[in-house]
PDB file of N, CA and C in Angstrom:
ATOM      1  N   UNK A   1      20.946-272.823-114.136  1.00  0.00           N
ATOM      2  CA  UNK A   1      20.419-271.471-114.258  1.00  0.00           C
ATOM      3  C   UNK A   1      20.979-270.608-113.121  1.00  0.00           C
ATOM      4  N   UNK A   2      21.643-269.305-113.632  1.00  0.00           N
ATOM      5  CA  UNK A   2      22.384-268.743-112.480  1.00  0.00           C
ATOM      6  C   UNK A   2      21.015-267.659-111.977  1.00  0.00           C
ATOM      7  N   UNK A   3      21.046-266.854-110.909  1.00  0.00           N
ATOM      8  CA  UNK A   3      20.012-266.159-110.585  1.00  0.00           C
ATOM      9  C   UNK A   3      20.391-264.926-110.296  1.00  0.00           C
ATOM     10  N   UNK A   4      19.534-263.856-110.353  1.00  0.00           N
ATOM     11  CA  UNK A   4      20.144-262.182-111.088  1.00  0.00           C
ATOM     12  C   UNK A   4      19.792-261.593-109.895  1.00  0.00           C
ATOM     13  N   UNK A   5      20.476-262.110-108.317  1.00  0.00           N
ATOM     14  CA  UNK A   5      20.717-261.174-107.536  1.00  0.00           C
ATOM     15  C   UNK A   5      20.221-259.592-107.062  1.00  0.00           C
ATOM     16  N   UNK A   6      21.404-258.992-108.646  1.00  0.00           N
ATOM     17  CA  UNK A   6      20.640-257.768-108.475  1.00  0.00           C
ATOM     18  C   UNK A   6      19.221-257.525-108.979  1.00  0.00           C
ATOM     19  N   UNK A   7      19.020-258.334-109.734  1.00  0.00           N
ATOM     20  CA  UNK A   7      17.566-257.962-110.454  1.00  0.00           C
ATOM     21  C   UNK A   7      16.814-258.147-109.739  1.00  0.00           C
ATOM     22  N   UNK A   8      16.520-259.029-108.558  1.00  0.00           N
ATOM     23  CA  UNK A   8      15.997-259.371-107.268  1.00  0.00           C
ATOM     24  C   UNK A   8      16.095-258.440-105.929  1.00  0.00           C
ATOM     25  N   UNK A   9      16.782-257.810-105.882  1.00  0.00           N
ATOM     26  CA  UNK A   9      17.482-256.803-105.299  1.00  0.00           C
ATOM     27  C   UNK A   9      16.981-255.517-105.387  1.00  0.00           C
ATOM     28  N   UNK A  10      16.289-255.082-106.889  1.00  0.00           N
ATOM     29  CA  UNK A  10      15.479-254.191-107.561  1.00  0.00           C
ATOM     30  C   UNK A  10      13.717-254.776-107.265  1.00  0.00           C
ATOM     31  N   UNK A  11      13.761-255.587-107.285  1.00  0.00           N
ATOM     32  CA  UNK A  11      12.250-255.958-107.336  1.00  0.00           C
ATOM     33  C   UNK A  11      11.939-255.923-105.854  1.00  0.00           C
ATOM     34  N   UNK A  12      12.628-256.415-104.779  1.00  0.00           N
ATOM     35  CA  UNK A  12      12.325-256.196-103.346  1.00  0.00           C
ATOM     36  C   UNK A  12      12.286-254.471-103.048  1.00  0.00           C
ATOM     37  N   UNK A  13      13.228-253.449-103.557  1.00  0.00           N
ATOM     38  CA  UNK A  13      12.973-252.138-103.407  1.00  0.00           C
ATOM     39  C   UNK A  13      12.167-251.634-103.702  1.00  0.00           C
ATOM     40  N   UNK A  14      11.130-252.269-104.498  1.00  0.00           N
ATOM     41  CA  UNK A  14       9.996-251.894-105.043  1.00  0.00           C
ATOM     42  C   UNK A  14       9.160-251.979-103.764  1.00  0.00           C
ATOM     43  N   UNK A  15       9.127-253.127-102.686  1.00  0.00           N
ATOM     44  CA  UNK A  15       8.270-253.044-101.438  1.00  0.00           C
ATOM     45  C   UNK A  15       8.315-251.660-100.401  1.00  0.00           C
ATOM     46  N   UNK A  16       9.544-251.519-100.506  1.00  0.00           N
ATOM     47  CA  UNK A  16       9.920-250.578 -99.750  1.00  0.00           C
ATOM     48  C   UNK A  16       9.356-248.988 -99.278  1.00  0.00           C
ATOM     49  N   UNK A  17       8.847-249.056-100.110  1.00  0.00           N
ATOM     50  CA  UNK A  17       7.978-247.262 -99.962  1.00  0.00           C
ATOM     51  C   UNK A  17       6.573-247.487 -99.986  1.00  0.00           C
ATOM     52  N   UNK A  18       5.700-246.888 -99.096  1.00  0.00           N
ATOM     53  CA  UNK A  18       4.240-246.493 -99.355  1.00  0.00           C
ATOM     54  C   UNK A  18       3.485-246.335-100.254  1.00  0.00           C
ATOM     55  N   UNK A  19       4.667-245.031-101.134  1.00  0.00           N
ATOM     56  CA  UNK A  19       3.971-244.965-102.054  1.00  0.00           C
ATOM     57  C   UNK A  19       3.761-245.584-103.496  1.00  0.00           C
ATOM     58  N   UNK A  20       5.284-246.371-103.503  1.00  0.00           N
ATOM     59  CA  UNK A  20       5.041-247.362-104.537  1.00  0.00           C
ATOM     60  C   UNK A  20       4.244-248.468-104.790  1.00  0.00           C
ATOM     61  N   UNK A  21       3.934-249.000-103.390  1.00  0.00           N
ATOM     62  CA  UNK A  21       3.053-249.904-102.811  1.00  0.00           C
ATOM     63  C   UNK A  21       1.875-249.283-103.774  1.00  0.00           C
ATOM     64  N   UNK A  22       1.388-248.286-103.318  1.00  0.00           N
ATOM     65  CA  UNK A  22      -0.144-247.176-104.102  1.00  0.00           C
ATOM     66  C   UNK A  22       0.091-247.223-105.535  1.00  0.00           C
ATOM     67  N   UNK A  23       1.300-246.994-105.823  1.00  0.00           N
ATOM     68  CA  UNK A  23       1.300-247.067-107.253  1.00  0.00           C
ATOM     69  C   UNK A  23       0.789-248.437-108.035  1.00  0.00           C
ATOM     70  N   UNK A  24       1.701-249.237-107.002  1.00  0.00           N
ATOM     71  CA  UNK A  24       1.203-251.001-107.785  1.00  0.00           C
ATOM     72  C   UNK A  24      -0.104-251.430-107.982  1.00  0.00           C
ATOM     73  N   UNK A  25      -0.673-250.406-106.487  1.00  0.00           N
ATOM     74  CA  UNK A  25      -2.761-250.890-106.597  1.00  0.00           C
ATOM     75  C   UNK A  25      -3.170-250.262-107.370  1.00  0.00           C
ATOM     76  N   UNK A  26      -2.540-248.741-107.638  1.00  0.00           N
ATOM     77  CA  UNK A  26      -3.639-248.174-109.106  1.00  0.00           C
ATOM     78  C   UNK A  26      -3.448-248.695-110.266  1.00  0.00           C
ATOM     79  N   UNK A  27      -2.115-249.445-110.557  1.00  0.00           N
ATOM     80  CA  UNK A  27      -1.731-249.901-111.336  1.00  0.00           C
ATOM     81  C   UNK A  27      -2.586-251.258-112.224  1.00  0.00           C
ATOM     82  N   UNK A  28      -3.221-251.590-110.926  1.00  0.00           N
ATOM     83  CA  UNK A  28      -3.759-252.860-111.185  1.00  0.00           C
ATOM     84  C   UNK A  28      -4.960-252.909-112.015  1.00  0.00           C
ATOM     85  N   UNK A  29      -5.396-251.532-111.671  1.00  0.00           N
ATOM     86  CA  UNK A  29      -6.828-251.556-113.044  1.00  0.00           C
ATOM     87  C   UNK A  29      -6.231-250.898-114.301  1.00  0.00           C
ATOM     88  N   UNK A  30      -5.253-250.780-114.425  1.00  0.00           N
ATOM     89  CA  UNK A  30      -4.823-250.614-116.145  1.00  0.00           C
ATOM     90  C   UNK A  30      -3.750-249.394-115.735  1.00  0.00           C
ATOM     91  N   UNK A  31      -3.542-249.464-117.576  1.00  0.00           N
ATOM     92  CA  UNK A  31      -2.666-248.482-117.446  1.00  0.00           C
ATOM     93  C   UNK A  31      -2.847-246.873-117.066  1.00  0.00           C
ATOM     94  N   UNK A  32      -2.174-245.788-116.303  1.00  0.00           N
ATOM     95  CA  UNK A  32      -2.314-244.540-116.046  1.00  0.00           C
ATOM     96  C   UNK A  32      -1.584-243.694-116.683  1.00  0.00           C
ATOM     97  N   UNK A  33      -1.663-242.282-116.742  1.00  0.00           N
ATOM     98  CA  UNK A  33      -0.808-241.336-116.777  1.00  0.00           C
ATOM     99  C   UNK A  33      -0.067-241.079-116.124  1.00  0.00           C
ATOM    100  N   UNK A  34       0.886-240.344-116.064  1.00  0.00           N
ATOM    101  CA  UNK A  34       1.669-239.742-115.078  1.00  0.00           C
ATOM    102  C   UNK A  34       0.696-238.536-114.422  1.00  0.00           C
ATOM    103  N   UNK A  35       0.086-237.627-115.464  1.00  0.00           N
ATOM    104  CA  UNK A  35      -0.804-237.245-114.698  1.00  0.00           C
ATOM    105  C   UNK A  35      -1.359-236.924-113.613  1.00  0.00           C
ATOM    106  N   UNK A  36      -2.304-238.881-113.829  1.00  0.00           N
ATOM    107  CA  UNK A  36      -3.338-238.995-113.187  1.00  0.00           C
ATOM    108  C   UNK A  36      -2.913-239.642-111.726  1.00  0.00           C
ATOM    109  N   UNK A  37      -1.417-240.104-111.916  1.00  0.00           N
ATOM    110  CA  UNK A  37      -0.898-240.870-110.520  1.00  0.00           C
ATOM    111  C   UNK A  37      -0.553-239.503-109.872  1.00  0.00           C
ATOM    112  N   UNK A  38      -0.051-238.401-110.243  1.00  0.00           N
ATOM    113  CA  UNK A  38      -0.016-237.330-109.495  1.00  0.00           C
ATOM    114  C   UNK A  38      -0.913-236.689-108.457  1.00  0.00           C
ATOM    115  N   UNK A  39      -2.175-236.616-109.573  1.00  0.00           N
ATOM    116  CA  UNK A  39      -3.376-235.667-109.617  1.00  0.00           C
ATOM    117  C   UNK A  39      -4.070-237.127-107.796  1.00  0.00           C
ATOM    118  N   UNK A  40      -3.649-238.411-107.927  1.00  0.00           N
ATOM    119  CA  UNK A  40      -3.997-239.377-107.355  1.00  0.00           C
ATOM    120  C   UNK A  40      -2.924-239.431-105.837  1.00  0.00           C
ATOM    121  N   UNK A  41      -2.063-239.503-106.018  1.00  0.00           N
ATOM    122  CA  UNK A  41      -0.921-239.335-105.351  1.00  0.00           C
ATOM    123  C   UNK A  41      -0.721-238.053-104.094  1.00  0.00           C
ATOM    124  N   UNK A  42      -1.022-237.317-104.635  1.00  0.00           N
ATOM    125  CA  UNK A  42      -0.941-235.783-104.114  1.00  0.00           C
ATOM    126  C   UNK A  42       0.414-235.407-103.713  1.00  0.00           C
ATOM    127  N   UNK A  43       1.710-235.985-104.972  1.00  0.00           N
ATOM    128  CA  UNK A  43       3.476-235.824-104.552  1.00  0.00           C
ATOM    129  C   UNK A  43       3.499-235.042-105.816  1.00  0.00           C
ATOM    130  N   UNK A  44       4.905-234.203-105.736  1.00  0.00           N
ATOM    131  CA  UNK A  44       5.072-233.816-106.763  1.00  0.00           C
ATOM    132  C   UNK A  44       5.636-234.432-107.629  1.00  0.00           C
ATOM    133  N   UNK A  45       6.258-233.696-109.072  1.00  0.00           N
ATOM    134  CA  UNK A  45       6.531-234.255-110.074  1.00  0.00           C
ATOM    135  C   UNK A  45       7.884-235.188-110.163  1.00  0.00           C
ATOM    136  N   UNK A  46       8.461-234.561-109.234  1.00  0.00           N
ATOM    137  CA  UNK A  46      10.162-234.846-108.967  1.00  0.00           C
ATOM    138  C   UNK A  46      10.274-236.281-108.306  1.00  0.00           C
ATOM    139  N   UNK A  47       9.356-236.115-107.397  1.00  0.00           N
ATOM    140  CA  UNK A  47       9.104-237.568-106.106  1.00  0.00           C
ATOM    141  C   UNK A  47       8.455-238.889-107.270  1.00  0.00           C
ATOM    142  N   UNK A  48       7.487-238.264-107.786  1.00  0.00           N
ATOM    143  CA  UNK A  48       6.864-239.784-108.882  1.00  0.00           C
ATOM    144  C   UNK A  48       7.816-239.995-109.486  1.00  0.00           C
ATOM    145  N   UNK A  49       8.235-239.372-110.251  1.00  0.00           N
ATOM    146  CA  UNK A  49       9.443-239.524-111.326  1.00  0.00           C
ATOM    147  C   UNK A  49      10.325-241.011-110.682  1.00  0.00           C
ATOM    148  N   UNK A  50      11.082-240.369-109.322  1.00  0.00           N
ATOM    149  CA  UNK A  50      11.905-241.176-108.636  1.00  0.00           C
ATOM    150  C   UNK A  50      11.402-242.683-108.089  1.00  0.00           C
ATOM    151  N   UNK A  51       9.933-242.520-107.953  1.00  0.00           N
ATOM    152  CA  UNK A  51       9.455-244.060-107.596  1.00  0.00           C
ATOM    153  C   UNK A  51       9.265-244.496-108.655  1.00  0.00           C
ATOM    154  N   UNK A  52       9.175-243.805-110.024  1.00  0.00           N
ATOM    155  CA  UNK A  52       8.542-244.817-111.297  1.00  0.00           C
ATOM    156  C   UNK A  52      10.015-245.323-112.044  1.00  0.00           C
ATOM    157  N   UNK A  53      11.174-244.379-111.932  1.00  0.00           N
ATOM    158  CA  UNK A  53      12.628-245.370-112.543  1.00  0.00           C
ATOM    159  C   UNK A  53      12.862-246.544-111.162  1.00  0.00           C
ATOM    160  N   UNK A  54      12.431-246.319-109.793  1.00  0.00           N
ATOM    161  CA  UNK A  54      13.181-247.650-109.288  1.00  0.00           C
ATOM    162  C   UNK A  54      11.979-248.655-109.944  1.00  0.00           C
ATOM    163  N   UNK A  55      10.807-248.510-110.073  1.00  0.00           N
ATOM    164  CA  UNK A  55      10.019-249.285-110.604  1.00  0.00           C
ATOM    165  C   UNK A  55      10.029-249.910-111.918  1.00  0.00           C
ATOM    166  N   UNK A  56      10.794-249.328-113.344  1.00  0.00           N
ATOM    167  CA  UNK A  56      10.856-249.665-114.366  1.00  0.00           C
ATOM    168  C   UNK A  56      11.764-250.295-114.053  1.00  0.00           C
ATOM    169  N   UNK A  57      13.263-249.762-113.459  1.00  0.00           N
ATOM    170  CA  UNK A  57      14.142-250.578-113.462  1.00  0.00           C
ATOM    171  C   UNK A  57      13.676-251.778-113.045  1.00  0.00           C
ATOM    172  N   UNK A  58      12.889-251.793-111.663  1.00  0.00           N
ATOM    173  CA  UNK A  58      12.932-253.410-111.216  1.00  0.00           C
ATOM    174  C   UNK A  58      12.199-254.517-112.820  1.00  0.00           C
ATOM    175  N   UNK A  59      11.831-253.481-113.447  1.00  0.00           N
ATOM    176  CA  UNK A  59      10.935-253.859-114.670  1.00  0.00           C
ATOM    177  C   UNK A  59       9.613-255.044-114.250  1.00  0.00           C
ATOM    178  N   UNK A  60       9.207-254.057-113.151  1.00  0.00           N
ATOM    179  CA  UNK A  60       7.502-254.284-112.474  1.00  0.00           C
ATOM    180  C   UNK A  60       6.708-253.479-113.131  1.00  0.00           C
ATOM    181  N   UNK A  61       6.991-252.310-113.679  1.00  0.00           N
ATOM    182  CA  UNK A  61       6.325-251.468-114.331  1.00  0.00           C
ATOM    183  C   UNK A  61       6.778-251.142-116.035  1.00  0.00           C
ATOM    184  N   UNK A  62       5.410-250.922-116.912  1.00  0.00           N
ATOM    185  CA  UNK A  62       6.226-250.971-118.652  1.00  0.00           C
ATOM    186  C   UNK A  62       5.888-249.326-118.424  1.00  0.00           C
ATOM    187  N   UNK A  63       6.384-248.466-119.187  1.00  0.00           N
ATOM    188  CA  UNK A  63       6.193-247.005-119.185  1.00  0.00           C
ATOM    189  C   UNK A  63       6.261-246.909-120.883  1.00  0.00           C
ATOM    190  N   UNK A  64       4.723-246.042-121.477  1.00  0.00           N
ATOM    191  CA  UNK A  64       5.129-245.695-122.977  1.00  0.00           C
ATOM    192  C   UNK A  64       4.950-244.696-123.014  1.00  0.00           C
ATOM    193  N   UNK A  65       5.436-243.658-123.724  1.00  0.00           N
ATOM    194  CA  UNK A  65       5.879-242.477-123.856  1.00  0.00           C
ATOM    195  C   UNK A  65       4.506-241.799-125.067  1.00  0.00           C
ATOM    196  N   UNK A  66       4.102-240.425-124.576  1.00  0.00           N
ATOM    197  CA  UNK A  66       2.701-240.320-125.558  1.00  0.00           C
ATOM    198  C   UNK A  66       2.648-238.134-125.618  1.00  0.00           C
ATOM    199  N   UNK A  67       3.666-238.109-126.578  1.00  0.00           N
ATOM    200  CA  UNK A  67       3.739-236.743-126.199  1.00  0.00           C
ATOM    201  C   UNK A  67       4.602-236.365-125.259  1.00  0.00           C
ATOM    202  N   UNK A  68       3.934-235.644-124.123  1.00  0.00           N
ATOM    203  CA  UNK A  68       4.927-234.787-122.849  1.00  0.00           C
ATOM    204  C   UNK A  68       4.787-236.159-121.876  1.00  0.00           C
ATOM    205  N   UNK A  69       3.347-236.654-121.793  1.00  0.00           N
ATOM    206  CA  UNK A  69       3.556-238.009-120.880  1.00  0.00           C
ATOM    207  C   UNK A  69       3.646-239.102-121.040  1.00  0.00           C
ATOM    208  N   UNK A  70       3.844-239.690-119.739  1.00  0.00           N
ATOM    209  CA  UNK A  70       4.583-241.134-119.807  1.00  0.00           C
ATOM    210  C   UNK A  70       3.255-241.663-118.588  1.00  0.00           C
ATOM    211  N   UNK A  71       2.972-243.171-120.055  1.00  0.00           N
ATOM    212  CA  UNK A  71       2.075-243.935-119.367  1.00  0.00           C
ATOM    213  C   UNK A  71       2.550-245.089-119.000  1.00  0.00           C
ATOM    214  N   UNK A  72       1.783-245.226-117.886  1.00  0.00           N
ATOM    215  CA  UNK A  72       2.618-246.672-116.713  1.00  0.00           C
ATOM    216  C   UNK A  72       1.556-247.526-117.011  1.00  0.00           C
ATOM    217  N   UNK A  73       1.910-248.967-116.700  1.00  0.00           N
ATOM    218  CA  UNK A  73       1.368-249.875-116.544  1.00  0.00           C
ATOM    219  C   UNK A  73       1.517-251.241-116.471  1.00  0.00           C
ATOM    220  N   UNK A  74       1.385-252.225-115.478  1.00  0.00           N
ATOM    221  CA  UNK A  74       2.228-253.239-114.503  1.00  0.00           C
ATOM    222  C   UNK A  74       2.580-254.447-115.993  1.00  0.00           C
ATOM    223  N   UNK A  75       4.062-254.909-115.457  1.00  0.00           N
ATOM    224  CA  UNK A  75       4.638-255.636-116.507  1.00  0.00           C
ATOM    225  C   UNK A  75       3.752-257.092-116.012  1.00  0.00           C
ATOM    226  N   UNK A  76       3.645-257.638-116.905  1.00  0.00           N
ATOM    227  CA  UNK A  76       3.070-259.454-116.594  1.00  0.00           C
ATOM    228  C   UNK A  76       4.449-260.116-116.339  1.00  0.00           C
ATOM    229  N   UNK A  77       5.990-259.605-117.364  1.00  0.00           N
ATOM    230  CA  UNK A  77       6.983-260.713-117.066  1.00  0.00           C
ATOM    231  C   UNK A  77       7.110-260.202-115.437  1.00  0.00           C
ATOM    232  N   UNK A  78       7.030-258.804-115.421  1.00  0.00           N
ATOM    233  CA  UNK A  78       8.020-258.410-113.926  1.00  0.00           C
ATOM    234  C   UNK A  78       6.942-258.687-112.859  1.00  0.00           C
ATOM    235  N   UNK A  79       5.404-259.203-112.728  1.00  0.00           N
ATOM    236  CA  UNK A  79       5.073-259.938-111.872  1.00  0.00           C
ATOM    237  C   UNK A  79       4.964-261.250-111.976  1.00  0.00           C
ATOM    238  N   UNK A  80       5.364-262.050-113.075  1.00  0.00           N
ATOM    239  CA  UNK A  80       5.831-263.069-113.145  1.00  0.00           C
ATOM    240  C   UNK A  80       7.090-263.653-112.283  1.00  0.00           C
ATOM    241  N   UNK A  81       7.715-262.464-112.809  1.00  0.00           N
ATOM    242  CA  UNK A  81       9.348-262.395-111.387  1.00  0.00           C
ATOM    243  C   UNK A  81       8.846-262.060-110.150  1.00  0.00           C
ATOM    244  N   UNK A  82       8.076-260.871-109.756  1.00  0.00           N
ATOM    245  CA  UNK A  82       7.875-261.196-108.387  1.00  0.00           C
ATOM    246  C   UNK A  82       6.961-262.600-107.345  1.00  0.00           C
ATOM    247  N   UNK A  83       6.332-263.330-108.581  1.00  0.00           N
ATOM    248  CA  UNK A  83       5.803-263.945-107.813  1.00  0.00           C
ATOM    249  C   UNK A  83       7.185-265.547-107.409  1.00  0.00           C
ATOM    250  N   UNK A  84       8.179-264.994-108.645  1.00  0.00           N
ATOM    251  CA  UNK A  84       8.555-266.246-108.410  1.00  0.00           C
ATOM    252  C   UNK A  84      10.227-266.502-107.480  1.00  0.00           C
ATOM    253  N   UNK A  85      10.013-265.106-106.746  1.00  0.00           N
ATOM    254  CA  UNK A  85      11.098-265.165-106.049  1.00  0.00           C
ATOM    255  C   UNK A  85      10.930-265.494-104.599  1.00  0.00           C
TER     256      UNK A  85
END
């Protein structure tokens, strides 16, 4: 089994910021709005945006689309991967 480097590489950048850190704990009681991580957050629209693609990418976070917003909420495979790196 070869091992995906970069995909590992993505999931550690996920530690990296404060506020993604916040994102992962609200995350943990279910899924949110974009919204409500704002309205929670107190960043603007531009700044969430940018922590929630390094976050999908690391694919720690699933995002479904519902109208104008986009609802987050923590992947089981992508903490499956973080626990197992």
């Amino acid at each position: 089994m070869t091992k995906d480097f970069e995909q590992e590489a993505k999931v550690f950048k996920v530690f990296c910021d404060p506020n993604r850190l916040k994102i992962l704990d609200i995350l943990k009681t279910g899924e949110h709005c974009a919204c409500k991580l704002l309205e929670i957050l107190d960043v603007s629209q531009s700044t969430l945006s940018h922590h929630m693609k390094i976050l999908t990418d690391a694919k720690v976070v699933n995002v479904r689309k519902d109208g104008k917003w986009s609802h987050y909420s923590l992947s089981s495979n992508g903490i499956k991967k973080l626990l197992s790196i």
